[in-house]
Structure formats: C-alpha cells, structure tokens
N, C-alpha and C. Protein backbone atom coordinates (compact mmCIF):
# COMPACT_ATOMS: atom_id res chain seq x y z
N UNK A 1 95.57 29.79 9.91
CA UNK A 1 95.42 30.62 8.73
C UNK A 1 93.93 30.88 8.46
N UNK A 2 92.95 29.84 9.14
CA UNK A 2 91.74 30.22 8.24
C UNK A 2 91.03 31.33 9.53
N UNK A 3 91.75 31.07 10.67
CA UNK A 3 91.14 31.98 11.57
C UNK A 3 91.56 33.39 11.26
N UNK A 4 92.76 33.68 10.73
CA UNK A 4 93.05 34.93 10.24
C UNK A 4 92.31 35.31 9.07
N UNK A 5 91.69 34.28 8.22
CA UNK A 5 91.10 35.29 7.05
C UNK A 5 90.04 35.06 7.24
N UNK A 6 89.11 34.69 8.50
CA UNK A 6 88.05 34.74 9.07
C UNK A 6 87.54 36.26 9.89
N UNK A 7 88.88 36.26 10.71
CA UNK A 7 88.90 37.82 11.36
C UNK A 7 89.15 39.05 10.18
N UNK A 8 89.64 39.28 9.13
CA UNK A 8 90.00 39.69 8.44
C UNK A 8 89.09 40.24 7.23
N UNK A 9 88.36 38.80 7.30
CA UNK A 9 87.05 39.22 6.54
C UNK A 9 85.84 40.05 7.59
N UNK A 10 86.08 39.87 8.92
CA UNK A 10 85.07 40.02 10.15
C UNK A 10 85.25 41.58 9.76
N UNK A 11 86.85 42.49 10.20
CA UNK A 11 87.05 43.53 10.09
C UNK A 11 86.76 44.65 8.98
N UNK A 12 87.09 43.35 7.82
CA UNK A 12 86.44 43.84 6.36
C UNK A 12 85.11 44.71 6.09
N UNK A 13 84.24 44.02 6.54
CA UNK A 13 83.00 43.86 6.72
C UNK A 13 82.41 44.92 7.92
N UNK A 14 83.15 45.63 8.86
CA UNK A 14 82.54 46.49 8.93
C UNK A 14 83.01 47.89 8.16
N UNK A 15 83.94 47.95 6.90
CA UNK A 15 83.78 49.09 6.21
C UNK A 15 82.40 49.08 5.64
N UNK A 16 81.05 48.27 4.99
CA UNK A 16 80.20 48.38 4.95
C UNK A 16 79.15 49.11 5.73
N UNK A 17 79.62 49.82 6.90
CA UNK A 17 78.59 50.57 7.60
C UNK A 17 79.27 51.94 7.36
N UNK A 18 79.96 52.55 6.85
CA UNK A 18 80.23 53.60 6.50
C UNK A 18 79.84 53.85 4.60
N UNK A 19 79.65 52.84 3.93
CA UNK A 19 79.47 52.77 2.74
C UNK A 19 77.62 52.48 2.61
N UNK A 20 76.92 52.17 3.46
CA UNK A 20 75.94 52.25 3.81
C UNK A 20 75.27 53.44 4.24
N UNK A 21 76.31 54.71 4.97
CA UNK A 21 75.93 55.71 5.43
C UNK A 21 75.77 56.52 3.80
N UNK A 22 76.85 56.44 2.98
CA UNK A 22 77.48 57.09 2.39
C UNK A 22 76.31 56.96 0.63
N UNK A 23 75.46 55.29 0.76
CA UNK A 23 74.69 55.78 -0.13
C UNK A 23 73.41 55.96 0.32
N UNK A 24 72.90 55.97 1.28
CA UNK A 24 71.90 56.79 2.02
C UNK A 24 71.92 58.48 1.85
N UNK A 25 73.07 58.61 2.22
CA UNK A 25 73.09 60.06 1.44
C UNK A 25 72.96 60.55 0.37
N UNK A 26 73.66 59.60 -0.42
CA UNK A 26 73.71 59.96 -1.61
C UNK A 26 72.39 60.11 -2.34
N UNK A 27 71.46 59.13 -1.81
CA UNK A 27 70.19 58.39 -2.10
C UNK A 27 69.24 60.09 -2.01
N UNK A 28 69.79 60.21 -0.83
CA UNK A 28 68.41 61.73 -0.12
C UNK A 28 69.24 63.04 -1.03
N UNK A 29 70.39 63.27 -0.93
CA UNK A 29 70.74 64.17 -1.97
C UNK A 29 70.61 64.16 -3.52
N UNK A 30 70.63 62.94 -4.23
CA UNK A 30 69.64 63.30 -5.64
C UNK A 30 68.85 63.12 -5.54
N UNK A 31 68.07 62.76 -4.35
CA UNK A 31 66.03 62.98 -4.28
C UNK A 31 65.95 64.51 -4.32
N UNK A 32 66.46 65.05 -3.59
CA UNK A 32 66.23 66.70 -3.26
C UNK A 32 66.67 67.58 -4.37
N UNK A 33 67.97 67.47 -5.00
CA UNK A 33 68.33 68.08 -5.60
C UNK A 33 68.04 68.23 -7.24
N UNK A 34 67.30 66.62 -7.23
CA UNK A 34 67.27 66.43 -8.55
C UNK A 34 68.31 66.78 -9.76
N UNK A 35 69.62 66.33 -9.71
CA UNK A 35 70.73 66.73 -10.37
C UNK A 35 70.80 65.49 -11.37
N UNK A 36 70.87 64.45 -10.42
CA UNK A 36 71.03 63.20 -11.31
C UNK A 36 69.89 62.33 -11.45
N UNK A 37 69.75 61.25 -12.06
CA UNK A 37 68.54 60.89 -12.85
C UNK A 37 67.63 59.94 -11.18
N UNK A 38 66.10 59.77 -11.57
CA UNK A 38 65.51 59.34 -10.64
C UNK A 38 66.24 57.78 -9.96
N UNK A 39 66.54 56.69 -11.11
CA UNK A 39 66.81 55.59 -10.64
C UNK A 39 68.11 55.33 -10.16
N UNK A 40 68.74 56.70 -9.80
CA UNK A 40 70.15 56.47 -9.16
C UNK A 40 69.86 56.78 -7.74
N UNK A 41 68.34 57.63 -7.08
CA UNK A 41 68.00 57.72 -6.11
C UNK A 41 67.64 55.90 -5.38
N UNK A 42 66.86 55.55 -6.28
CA UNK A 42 66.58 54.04 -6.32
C UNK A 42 67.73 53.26 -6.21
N UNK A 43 68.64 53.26 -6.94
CA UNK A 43 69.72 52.21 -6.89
C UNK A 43 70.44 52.49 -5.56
N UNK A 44 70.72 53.64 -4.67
CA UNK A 44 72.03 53.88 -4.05
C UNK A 44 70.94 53.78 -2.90
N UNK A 45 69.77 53.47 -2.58
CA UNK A 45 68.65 53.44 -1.58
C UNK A 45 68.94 51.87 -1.44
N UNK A 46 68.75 50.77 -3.06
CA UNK A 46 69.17 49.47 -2.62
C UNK A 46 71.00 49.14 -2.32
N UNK A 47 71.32 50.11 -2.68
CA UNK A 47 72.80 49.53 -2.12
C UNK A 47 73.15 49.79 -0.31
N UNK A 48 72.45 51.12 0.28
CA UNK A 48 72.27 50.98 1.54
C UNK A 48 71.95 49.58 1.78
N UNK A 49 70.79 49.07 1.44
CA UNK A 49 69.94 48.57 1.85
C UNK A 49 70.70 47.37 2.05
N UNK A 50 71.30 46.97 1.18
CA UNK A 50 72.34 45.76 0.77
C UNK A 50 73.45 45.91 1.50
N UNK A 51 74.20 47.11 1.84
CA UNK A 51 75.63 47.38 2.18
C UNK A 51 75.41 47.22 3.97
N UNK A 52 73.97 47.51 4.48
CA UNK A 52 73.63 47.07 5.79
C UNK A 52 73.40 45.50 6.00
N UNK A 53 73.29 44.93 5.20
CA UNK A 53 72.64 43.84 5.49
C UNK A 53 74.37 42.70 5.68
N UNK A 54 75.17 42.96 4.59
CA UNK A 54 76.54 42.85 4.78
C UNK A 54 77.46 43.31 5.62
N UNK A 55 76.95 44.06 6.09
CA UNK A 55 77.88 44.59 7.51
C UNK A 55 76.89 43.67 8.38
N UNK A 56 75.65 43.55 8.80
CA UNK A 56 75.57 42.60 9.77
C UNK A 56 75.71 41.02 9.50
N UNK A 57 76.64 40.52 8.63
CA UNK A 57 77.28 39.48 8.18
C UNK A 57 77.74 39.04 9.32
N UNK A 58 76.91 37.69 10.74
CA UNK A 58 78.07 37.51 11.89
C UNK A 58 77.90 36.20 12.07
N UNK A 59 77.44 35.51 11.42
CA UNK A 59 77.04 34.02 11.54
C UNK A 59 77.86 33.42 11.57
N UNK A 60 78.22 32.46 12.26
CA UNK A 60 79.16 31.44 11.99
C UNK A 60 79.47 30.73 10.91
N UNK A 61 78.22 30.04 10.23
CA UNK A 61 78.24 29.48 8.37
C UNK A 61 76.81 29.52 7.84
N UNK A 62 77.64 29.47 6.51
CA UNK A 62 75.85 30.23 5.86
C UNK A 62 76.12 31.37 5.20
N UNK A 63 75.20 31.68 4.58
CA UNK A 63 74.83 32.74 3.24
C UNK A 63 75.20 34.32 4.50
N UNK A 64 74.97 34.53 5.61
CA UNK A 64 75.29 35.27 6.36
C UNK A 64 76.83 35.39 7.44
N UNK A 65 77.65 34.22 6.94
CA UNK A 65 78.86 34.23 7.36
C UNK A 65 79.77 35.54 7.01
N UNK A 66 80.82 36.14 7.22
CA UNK A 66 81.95 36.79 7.02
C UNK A 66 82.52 36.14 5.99
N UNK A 67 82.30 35.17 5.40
CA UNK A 67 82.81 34.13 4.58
C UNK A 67 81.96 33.66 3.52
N UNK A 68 80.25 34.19 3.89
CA UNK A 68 79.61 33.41 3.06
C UNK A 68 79.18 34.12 1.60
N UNK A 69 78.04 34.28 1.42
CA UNK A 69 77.60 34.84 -0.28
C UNK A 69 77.36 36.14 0.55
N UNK A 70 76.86 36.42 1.51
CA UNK A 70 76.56 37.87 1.76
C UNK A 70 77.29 39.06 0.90
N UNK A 71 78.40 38.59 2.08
CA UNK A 71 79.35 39.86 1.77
C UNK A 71 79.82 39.65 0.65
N UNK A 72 79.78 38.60 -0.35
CA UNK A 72 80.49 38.53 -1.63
C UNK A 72 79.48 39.61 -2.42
N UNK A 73 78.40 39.44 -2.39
CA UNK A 73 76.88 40.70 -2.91
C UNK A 73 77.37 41.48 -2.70
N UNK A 74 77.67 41.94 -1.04
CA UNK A 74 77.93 43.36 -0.77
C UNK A 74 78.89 44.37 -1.72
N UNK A 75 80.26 43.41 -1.76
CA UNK A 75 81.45 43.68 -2.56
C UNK A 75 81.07 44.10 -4.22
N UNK A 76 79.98 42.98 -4.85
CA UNK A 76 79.96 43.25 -6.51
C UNK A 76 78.93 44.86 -6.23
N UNK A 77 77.59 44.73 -5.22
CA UNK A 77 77.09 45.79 -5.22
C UNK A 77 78.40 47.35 -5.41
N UNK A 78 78.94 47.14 -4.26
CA UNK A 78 80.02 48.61 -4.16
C UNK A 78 80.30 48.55 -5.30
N UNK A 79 81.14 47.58 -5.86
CA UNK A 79 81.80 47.94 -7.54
C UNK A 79 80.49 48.35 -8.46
N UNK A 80 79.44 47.68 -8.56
CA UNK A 80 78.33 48.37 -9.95
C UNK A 80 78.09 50.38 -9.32
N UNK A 81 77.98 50.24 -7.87
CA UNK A 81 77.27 51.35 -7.79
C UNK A 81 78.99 52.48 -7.75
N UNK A 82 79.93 51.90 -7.82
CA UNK A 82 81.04 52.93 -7.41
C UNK A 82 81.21 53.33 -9.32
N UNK A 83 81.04 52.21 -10.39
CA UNK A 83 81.12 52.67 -11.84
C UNK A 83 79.78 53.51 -11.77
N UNK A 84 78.95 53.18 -11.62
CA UNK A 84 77.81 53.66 -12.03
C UNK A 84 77.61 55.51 -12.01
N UNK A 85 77.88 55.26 -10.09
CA UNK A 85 77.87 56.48 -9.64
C UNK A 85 79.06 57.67 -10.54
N UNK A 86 80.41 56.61 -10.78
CA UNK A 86 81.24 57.85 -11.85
C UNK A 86 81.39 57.73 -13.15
N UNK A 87 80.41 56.96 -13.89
CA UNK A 87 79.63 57.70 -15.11
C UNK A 87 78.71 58.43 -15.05
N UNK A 88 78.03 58.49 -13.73
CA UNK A 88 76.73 59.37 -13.88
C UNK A 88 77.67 60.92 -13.33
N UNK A 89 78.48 61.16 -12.99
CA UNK A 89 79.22 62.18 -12.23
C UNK A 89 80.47 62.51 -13.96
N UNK A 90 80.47 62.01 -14.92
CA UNK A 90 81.53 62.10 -15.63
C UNK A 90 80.59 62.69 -16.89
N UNK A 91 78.92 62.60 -16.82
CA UNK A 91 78.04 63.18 -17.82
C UNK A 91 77.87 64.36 -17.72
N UNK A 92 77.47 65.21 -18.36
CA UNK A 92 76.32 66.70 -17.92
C UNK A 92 74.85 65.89 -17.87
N UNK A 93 73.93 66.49 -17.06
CA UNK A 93 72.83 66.70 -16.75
C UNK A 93 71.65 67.83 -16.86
N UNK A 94 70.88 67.88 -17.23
CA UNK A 94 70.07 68.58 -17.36
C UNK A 94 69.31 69.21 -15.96
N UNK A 95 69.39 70.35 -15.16
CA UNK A 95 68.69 70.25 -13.75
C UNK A 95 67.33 70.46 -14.18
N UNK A 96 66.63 69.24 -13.34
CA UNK A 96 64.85 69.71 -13.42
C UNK A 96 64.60 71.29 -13.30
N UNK A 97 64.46 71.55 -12.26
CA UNK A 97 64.45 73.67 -12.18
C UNK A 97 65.23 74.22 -12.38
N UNK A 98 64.81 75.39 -13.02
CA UNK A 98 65.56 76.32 -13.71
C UNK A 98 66.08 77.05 -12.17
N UNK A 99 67.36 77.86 -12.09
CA UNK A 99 67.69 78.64 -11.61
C UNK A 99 67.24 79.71 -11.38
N UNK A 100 66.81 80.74 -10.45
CA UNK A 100 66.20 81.87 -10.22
C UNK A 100 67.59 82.76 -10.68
N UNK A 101 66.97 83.38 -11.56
CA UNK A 101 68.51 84.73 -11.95
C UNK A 101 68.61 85.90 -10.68
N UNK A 102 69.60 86.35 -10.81
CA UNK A 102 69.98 87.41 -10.24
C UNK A 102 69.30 88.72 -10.37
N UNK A 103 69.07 89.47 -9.17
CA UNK A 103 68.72 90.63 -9.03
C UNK A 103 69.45 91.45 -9.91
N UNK A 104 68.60 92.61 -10.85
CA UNK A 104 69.96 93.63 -11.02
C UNK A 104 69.26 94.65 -11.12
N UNK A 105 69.80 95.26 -10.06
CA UNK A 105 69.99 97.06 -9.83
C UNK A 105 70.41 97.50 -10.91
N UNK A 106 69.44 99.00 -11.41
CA UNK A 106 69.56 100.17 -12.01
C UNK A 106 70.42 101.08 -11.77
C-alpha cells in the first residue's frame, strides 16, 4: 500500500509541469498586457517557480520526496494562486492604455 501511494504521489507530481507552464504564461501575459495588477505578474512568476521545483520532487526521503513538504507547498501554492487568480478575473480593471479609437470615414 505505501508503494502505491508512493507511485501515485510520483504521477501526481508531474501535473506540476504543466501548471508551471501555465503560470509562466500567465506571468508574461499580464506583464504585456497590463490588464491585471503588477503583483499578480510577480506572484504567478513565484508559483512557476515553485510549481517547477515540485515537479522535480524525486528523492527518495526528505523535504524533496514525492511524499515530503515539497509537493505539500506545491499543492497550497496552486490553491492561493487558483483563488487569487479568480478574484482577480471576477473584478473589473482599469487598462493602463487607453485604446486607440476607430477610424471614421466621411
């Protein structure tokens, strides 16, 4: 049994490299776009940062186990940044630049 929730957690653990991709993006798309506020560029830059470091979780025992505190971080990180990210998506925002208006023909 403990080898199954050893592998289990192993498999777990690499959904973190797609959730790693996913706030890297997120990270470079409100840098550019400036839609949402500066320190959500910051926060979803440390949750990469964090969500990589938990996917390479392969140690046998230890703070870097499949089992150990790593990936337990990794996990509370996803939950703060998955609320975070949909209150900041559930507000209006103000965009830094104004919109260029439309041409209009005479």
């Amino acid at each position: 049994m403990q080898t199954l929730y050893g592998v289990s957690f192993f498999f777990y653990l690499k959904l973190m490299w797609p959730l790693a991709a996913l706030a890297l993006a997120t990270a470079l798309a409100t840098h550019r776009s400036k839609v949402l506020p500066e320190w959500y560029t910051a926060l979803s830059l440390a949750g990469a940062v964090l969500f990589v470091l938990a996917g390479l979780s392969l140690r046998m025992h230890g703070f870097f186990s499949p089992t150990g505190a790593m990936p337990m971080i990794g996990i509370v990180v996803l939950a703060v940044w998955a609320v975070t990210s949909s209150v900041l998506c559930m507000q209006k925002h103000a965009v830094a630049h104004a919109l260029p208006h439309a041409a209009l023909s005479h």
